[in-house]
C-alpha atoms as a PDB file:
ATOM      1  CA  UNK A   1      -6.708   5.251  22.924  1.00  0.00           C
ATOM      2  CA  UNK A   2      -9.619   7.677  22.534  1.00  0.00           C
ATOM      3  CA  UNK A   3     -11.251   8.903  20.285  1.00  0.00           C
ATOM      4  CA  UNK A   4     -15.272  10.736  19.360  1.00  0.00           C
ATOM      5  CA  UNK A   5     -17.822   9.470  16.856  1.00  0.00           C
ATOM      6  CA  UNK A   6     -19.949  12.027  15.532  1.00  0.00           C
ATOM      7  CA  UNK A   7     -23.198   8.717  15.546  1.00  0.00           C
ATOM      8  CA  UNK A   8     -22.680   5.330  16.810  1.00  0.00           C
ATOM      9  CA  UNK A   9     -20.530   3.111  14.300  1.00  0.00           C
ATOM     10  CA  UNK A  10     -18.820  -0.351  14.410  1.00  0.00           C
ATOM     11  CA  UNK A  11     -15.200  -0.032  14.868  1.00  0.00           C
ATOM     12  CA  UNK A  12     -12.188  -1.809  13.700  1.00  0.00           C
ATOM     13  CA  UNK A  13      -8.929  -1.295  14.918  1.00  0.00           C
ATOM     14  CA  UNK A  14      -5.683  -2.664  13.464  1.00  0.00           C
ATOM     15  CA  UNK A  15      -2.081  -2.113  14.911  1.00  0.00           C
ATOM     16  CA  UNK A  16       0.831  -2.103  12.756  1.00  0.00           C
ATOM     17  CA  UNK A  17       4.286  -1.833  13.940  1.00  0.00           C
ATOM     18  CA  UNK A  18       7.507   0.193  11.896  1.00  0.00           C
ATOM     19  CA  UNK A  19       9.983  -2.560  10.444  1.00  0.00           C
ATOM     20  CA  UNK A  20      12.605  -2.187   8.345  1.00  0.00           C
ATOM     21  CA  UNK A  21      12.606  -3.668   4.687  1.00  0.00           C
ATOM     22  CA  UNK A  22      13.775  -3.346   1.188  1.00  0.00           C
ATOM     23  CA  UNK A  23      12.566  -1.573  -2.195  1.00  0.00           C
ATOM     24  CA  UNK A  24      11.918  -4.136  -4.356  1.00  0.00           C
ATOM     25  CA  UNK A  25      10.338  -3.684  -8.135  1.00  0.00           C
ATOM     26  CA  UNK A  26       8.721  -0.391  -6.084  1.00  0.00           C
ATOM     27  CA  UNK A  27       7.403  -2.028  -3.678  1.00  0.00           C
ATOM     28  CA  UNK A  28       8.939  -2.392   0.690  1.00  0.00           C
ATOM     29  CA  UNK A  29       9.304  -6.308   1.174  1.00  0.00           C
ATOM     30  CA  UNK A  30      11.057  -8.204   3.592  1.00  0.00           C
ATOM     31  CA  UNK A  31      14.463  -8.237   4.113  1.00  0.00           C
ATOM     32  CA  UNK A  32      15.771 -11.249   2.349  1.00  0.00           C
ATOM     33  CA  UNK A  33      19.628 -12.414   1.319  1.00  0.00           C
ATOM     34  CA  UNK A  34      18.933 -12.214  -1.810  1.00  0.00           C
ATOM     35  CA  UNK A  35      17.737  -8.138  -1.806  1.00  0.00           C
ATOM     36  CA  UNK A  36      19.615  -7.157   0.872  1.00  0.00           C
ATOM     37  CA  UNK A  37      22.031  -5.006  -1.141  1.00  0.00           C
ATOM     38  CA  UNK A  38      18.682  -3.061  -2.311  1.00  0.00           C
ATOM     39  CA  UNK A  39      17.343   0.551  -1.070  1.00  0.00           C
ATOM     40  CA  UNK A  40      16.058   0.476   3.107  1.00  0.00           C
ATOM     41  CA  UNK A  41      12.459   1.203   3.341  1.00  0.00           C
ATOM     42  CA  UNK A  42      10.324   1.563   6.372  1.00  0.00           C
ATOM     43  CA  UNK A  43       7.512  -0.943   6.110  1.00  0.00           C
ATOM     44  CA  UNK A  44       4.759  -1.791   8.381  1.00  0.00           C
ATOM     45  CA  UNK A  45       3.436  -5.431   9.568  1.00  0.00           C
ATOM     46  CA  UNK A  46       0.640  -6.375  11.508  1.00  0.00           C
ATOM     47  CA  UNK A  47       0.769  -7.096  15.530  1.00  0.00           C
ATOM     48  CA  UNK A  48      -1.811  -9.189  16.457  1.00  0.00           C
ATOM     49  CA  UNK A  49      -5.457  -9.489  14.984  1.00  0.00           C
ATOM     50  CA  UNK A  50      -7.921  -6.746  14.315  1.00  0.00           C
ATOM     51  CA  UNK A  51     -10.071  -5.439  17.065  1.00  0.00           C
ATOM     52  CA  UNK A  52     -13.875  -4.775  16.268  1.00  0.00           C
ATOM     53  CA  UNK A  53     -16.737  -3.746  18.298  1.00  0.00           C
ATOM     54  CA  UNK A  54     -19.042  -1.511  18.770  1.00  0.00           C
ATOM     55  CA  UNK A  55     -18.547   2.407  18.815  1.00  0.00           C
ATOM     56  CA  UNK A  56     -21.209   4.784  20.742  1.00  0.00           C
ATOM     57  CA  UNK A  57     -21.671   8.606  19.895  1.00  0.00           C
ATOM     58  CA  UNK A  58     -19.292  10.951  21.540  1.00  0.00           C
ATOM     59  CA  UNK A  59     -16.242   9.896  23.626  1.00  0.00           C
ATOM     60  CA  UNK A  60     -14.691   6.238  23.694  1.00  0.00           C
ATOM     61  CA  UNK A  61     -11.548   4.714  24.957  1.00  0.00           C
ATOM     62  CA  UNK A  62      -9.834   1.722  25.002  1.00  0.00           C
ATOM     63  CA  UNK A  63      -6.779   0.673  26.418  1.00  0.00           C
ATOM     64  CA  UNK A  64      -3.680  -0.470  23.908  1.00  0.00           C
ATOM     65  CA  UNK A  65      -4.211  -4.386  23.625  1.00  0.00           C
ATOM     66  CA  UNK A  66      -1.777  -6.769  24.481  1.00  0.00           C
ATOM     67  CA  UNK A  67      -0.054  -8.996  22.173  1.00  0.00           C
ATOM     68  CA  UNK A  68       0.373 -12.616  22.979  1.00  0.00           C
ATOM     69  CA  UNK A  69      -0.328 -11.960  26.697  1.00  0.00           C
ATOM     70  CA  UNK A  70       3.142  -8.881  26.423  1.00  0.00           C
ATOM     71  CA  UNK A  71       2.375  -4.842  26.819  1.00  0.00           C
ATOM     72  CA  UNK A  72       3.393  -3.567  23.310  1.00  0.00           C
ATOM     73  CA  UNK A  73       7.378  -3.026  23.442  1.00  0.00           C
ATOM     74  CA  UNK A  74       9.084  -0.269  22.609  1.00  0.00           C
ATOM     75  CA  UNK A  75       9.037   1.246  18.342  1.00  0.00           C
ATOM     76  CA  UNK A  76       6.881   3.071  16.226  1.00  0.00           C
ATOM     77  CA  UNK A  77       3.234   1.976  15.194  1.00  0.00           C
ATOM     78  CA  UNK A  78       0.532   2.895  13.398  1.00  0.00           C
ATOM     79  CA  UNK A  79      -3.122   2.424  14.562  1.00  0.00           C
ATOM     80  CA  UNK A  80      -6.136   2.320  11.553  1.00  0.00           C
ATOM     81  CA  UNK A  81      -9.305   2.734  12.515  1.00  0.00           C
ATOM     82  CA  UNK A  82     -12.318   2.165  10.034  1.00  0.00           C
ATOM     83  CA  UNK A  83     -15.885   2.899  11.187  1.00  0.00           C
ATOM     84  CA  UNK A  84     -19.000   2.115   9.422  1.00  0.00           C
ATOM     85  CA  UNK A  85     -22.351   3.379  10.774  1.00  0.00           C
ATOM     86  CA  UNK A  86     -26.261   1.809  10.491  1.00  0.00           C
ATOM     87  CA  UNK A  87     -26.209   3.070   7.046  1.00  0.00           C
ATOM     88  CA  UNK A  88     -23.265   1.570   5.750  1.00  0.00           C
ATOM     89  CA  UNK A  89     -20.977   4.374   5.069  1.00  0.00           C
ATOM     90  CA  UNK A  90     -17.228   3.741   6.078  1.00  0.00           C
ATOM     91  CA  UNK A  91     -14.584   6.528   7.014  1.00  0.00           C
ATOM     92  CA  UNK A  92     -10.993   5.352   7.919  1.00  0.00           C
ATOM     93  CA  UNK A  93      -8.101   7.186   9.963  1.00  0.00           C
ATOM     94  CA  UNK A  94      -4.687   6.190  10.408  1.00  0.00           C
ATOM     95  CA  UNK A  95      -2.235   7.934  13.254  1.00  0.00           C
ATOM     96  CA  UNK A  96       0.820   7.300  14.013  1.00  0.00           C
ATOM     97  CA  UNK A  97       3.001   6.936  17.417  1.00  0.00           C
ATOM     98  CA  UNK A  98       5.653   6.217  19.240  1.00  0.00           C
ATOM     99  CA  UNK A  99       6.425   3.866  22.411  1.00  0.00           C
ATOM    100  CA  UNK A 100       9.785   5.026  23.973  1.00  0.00           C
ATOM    101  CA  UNK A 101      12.235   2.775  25.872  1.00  0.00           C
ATOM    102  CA  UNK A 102      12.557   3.187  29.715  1.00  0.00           C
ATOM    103  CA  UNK A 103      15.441   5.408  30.281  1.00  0.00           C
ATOM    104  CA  UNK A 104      18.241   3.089  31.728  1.00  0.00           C
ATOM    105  CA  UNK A 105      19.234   3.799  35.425  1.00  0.00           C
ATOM    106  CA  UNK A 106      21.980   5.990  36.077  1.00  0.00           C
ATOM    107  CA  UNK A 107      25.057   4.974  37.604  1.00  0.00           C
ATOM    108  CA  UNK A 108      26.370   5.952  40.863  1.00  0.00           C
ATOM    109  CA  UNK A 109      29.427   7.501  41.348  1.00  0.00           C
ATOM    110  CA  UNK A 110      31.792   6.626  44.448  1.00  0.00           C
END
């Protein structure tokens, strides 16, 4: 991940990862007997904790964490990041990607 601060800011970052869920009373929810026959949303729940530390001006980068010990697998996420500088003022961004599958190997013919 990288990214440029325009000053030096603390920075929180929190992953979220695409699930599927249900419209209930206008709101997405878990997936539950009892709504299942209900509209599919897209809903998104939190993987891991949130990641904070300090920010310098200009470029930074960080490599995508690891969740219980495992590389992230394969779905679509959703990284926020909220910065707050000396002053106090906040500014958050959210962006969204995708982590593809590994192709599966082809099969030889004989």
């Amino acid at each position: 991940i990288s990214y440029t601060l325009s000053e030096a800011a603390t920075v929180k970052l929190t992953l979220a990862k695409a699930t599927t869920g249900r419209k209930v009373n206008g709101v997405c929810v878990r997936k539950t007997r009892r709504n299942s026959g209900r509209r599919h949303c897209t809903r998104f729940v939190q993987v891991g904790g949130t990641f904070n530390g300090p920010g310098k001006a200009g470029a930074n980068s960080l490599a995508l964490p690891r969740v219980h010990g495992r590389k992230l697998g394969p779905g679509r996420y959703r990284l926020t990041i909220a910065t707050t500088d000396a002053i106090g003022n906040t500014r958050t961004t959210t962006e969204s990607f995708r982590i593809k599958p590994k192709p599966k190997p082809k099969k030889k013919k004989s």
